[in-house]
PDB file of N, CA and C in Angstrom:
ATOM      1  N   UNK A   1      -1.149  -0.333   7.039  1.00  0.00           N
ATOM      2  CA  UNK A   1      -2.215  -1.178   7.449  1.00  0.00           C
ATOM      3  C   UNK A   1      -1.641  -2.587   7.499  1.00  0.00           C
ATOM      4  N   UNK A   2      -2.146  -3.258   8.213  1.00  0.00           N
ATOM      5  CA  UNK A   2      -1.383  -4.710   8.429  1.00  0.00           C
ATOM      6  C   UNK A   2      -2.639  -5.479   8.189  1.00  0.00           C
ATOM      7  N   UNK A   3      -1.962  -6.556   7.955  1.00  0.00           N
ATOM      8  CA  UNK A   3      -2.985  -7.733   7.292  1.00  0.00           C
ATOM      9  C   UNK A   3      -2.862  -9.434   7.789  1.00  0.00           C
ATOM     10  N   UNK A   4      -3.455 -10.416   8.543  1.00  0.00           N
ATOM     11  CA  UNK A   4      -3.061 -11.818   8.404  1.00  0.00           C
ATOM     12  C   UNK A   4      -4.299 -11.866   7.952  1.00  0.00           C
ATOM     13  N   UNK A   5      -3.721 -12.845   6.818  1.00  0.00           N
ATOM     14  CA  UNK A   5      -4.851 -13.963   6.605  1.00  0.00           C
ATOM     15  C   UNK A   5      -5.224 -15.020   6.820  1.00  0.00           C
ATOM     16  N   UNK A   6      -6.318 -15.629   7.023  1.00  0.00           N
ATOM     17  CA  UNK A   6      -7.039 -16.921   7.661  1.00  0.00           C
ATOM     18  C   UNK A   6      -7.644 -17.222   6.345  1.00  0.00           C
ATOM     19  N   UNK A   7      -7.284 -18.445   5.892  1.00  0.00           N
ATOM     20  CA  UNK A   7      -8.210 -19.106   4.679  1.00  0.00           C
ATOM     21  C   UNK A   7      -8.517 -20.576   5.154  1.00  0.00           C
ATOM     22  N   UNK A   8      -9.920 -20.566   5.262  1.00  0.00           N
ATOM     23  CA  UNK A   8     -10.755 -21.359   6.325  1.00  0.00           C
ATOM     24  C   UNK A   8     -11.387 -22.088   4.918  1.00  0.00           C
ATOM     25  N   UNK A   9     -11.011 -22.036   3.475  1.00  0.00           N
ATOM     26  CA  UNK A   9     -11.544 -22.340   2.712  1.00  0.00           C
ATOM     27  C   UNK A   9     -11.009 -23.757   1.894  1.00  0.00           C
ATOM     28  N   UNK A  10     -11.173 -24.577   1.569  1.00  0.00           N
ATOM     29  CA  UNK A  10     -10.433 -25.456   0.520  1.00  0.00           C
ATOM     30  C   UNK A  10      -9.985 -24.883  -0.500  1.00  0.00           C
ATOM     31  N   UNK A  11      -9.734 -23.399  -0.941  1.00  0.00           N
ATOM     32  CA  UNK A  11      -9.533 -23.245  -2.384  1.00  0.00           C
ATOM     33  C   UNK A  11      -7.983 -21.937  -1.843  1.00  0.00           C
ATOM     34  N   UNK A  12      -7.997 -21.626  -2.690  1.00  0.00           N
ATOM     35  CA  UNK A  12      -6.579 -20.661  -2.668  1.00  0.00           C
ATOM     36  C   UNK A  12      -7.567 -19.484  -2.660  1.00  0.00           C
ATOM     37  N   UNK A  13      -7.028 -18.053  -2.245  1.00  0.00           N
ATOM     38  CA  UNK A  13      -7.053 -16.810  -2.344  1.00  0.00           C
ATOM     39  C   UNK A  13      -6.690 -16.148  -3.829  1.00  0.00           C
ATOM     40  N   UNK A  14      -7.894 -15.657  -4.276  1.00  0.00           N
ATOM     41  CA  UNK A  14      -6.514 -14.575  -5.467  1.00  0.00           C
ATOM     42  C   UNK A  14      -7.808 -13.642  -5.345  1.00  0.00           C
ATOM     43  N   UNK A  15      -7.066 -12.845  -6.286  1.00  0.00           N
ATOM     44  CA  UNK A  15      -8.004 -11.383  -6.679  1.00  0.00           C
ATOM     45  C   UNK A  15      -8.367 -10.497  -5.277  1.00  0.00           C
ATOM     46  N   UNK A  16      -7.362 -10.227  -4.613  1.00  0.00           N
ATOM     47  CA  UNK A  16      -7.990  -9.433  -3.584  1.00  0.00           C
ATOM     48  C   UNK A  16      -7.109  -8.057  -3.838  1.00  0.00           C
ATOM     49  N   UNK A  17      -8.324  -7.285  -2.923  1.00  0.00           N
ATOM     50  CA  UNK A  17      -7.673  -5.752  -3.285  1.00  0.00           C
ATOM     51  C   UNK A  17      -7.851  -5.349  -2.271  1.00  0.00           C
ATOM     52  N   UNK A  18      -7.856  -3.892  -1.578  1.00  0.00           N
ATOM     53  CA  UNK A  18      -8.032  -3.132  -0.653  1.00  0.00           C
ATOM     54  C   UNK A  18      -8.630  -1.043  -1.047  1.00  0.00           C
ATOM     55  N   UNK A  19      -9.342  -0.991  -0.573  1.00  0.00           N
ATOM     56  CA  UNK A  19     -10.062   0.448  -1.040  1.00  0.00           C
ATOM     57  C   UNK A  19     -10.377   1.049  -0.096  1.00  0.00           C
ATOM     58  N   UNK A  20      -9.771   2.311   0.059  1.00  0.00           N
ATOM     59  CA  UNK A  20     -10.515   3.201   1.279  1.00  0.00           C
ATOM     60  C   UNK A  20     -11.626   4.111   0.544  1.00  0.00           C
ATOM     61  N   UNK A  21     -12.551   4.286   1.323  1.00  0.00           N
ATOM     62  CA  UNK A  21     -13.206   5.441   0.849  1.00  0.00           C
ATOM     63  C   UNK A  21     -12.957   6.844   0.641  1.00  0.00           C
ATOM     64  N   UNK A  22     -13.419   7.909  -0.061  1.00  0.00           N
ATOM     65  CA  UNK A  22     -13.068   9.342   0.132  1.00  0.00           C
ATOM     66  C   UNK A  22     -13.370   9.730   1.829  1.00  0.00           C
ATOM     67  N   UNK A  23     -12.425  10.015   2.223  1.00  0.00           N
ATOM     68  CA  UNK A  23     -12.297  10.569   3.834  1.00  0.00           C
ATOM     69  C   UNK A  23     -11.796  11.627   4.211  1.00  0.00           C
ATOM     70  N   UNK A  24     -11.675  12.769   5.350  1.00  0.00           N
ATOM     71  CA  UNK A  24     -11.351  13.942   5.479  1.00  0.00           C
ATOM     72  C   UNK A  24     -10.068  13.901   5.425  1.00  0.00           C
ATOM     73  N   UNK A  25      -9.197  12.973   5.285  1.00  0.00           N
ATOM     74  CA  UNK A  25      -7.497  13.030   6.114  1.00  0.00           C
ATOM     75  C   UNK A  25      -7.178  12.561   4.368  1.00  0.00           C
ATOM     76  N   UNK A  26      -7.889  12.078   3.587  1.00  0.00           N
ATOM     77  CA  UNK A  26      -7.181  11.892   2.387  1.00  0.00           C
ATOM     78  C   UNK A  26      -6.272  10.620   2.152  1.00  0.00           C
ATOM     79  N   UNK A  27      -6.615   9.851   3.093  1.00  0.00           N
ATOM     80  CA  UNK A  27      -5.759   8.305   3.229  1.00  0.00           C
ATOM     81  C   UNK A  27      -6.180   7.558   1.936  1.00  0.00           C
ATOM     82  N   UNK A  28      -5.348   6.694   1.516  1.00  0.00           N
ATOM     83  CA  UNK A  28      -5.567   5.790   0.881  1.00  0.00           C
ATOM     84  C   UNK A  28      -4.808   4.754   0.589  1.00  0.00           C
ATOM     85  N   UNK A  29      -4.947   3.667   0.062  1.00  0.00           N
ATOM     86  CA  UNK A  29      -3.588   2.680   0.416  1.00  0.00           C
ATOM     87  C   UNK A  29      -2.774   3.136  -0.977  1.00  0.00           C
ATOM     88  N   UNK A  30      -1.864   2.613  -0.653  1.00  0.00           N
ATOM     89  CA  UNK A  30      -0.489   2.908  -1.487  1.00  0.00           C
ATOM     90  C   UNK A  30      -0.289   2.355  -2.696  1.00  0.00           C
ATOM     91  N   UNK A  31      -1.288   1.852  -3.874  1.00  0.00           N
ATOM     92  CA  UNK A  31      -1.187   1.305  -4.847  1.00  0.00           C
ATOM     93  C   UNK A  31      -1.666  -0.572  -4.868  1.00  0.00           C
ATOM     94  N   UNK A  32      -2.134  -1.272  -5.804  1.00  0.00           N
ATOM     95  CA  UNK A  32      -2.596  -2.317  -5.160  1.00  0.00           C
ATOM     96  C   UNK A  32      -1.978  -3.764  -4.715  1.00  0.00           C
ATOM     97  N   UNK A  33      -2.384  -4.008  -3.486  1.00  0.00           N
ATOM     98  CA  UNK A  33      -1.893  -5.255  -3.002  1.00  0.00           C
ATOM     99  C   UNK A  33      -0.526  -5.909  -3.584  1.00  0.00           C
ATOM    100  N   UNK A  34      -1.019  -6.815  -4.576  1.00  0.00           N
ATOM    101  CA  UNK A  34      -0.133  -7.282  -5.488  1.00  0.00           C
ATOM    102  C   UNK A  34       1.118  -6.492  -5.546  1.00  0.00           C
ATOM    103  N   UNK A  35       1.553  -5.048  -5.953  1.00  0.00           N
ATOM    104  CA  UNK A  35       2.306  -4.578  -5.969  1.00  0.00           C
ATOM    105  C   UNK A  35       3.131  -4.534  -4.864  1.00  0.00           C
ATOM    106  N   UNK A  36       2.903  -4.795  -3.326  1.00  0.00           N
ATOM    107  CA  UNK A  36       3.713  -4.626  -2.411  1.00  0.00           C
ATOM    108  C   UNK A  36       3.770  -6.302  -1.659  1.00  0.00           C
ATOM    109  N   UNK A  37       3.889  -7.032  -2.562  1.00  0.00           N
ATOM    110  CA  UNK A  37       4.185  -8.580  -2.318  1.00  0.00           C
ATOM    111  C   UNK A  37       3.177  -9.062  -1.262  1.00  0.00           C
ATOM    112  N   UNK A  38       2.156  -8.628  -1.114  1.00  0.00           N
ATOM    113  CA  UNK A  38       1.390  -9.609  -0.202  1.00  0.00           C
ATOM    114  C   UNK A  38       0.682 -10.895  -0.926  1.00  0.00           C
ATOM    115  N   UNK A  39       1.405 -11.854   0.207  1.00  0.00           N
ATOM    116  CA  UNK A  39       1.188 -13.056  -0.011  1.00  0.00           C
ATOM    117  C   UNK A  39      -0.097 -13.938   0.373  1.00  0.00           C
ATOM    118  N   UNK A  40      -1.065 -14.750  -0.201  1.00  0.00           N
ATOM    119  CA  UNK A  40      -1.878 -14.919   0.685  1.00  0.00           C
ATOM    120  C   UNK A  40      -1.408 -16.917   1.102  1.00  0.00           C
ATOM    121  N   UNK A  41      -2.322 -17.310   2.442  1.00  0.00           N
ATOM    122  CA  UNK A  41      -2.301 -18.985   2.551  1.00  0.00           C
ATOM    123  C   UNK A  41      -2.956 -19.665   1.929  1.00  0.00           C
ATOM    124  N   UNK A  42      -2.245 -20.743   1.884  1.00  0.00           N
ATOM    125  CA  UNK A  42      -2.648 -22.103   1.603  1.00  0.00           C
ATOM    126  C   UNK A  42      -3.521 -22.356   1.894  1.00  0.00           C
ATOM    127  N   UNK A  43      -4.700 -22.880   1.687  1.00  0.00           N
ATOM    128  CA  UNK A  43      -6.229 -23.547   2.613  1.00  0.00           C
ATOM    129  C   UNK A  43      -5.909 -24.049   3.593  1.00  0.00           C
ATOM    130  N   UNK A  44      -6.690 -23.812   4.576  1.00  0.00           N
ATOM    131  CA  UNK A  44      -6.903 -23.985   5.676  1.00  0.00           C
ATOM    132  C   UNK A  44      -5.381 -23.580   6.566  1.00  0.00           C
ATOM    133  N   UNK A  45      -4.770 -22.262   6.102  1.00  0.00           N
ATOM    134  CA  UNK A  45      -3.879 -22.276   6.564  1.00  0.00           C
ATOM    135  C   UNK A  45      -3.650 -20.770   6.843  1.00  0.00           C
ATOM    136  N   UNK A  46      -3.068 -20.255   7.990  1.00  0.00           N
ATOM    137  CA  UNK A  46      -2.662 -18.570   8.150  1.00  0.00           C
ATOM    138  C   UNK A  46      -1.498 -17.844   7.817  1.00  0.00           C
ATOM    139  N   UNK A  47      -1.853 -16.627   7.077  1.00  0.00           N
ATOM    140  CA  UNK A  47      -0.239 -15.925   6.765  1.00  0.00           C
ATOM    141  C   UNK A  47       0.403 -15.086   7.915  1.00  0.00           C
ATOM    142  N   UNK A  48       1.168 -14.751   7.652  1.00  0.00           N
ATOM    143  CA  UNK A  48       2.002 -14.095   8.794  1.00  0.00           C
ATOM    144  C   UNK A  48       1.813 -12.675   8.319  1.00  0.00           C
ATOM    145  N   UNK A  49       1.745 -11.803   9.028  1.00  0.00           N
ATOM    146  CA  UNK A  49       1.287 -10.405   9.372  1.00  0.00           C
ATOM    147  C   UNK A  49       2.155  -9.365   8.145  1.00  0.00           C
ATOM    148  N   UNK A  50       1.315  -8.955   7.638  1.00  0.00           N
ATOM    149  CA  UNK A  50       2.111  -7.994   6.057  1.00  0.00           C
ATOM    150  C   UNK A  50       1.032  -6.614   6.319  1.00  0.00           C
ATOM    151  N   UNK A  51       2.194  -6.012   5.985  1.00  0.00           N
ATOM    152  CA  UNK A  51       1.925  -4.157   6.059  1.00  0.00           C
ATOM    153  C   UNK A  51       1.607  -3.974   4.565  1.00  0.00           C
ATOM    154  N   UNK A  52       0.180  -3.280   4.593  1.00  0.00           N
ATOM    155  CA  UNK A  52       0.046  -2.555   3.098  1.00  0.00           C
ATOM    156  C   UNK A  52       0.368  -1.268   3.797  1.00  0.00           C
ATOM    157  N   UNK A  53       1.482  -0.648   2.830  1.00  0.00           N
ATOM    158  CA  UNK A  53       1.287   1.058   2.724  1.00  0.00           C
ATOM    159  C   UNK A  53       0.155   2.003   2.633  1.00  0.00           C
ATOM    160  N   UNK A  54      -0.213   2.808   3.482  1.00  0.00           N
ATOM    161  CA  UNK A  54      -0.820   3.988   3.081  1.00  0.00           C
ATOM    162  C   UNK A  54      -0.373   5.278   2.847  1.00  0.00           C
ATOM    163  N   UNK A  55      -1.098   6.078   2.085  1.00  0.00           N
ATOM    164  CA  UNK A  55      -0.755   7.651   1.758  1.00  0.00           C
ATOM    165  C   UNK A  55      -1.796   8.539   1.672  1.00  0.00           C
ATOM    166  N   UNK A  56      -1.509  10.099   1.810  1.00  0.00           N
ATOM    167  CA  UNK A  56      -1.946  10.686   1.933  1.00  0.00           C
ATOM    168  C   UNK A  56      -2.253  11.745   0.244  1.00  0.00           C
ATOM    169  N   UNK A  57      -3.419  11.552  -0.044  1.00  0.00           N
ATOM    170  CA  UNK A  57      -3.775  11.671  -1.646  1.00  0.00           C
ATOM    171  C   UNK A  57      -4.430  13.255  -1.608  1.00  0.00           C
ATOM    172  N   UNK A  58      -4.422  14.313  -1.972  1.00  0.00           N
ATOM    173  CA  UNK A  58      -5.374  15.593  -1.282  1.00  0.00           C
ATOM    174  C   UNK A  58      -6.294  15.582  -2.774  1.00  0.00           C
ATOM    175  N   UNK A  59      -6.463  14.884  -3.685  1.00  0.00           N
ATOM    176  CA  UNK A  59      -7.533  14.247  -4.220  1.00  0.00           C
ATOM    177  C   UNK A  59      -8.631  13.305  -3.834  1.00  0.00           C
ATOM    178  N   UNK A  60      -8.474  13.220  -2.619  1.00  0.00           N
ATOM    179  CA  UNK A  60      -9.350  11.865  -1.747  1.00  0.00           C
ATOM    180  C   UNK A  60      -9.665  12.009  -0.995  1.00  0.00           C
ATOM    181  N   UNK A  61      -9.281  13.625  -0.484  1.00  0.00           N
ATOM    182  CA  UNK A  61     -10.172  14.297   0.652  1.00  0.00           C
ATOM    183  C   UNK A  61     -11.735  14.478   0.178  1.00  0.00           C
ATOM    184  N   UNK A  62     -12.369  14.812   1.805  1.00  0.00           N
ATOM    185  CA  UNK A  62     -14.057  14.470   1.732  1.00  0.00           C
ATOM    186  C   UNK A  62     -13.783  16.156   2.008  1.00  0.00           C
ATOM    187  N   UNK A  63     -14.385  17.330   1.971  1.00  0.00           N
ATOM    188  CA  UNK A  63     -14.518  18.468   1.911  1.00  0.00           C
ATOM    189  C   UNK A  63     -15.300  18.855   3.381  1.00  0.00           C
ATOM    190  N   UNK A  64     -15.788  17.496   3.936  1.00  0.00           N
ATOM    191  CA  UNK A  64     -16.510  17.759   5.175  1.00  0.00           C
ATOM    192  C   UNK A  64     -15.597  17.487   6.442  1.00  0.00           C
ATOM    193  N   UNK A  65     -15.384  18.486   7.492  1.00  0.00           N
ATOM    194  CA  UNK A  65     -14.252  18.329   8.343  1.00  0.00           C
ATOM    195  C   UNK A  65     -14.769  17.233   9.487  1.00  0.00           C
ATOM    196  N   UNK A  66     -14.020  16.530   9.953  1.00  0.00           N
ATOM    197  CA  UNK A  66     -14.328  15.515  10.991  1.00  0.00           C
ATOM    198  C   UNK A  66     -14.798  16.515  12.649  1.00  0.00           C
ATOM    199  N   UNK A  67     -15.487  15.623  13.337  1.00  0.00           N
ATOM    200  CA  UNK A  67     -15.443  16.185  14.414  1.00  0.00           C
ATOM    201  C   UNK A  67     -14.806  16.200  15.357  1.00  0.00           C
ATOM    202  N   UNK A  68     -14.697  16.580  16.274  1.00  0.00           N
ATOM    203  CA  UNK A  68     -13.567  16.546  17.474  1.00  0.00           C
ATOM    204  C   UNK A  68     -13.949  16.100  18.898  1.00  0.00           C
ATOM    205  N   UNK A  69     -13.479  15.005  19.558  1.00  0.00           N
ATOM    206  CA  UNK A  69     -12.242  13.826  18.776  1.00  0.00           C
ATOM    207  C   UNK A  69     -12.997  12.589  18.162  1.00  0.00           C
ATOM    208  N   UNK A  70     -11.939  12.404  16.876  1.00  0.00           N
ATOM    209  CA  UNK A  70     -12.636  11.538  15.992  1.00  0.00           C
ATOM    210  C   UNK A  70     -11.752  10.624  16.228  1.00  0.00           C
ATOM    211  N   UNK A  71     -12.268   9.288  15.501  1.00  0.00           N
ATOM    212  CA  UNK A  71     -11.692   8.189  15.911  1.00  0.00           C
ATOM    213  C   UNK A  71     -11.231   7.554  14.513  1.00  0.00           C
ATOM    214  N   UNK A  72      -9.753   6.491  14.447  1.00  0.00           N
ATOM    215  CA  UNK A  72      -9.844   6.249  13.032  1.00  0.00           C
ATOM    216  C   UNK A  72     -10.131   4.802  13.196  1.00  0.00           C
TER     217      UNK A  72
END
């Protein structure tokens, strides 16, 4: 998953995370943020484009099958 950020705010960024829901394909991101160096901007300033990892968890599957063709 890729990410820029826009902080349109006077204050700094912290505490952010990322969460998928339980879904049929079992995706989920790869452990949190922080752990895979994403950086956030300065106020009023944009970051440059960072990949969070995803994976495939078969604990995080939804038991209900998608329909055909589904969209992600």
């Amino acid at each position: 998953m890729q990410f820029e950020f826009v902080n349109q705010s006077g204050e700094n960024i912290n505490n952010f995370n990322v969460q998928i829901n339980k879904n049929s394909f079992g995706v989920q991101v790869d452990g949190p943020a922080s752990k895979h160096g994403i950086t956030y901007p300065a106020p009023f300033e944009t970051s440059t484009v960072q990949n969070l990892p995803l994976k495939i968890d078969k604990n995080n599957v939804d038991k209900s099958s998608p329909k055909n063709p589904f969209n992600l």
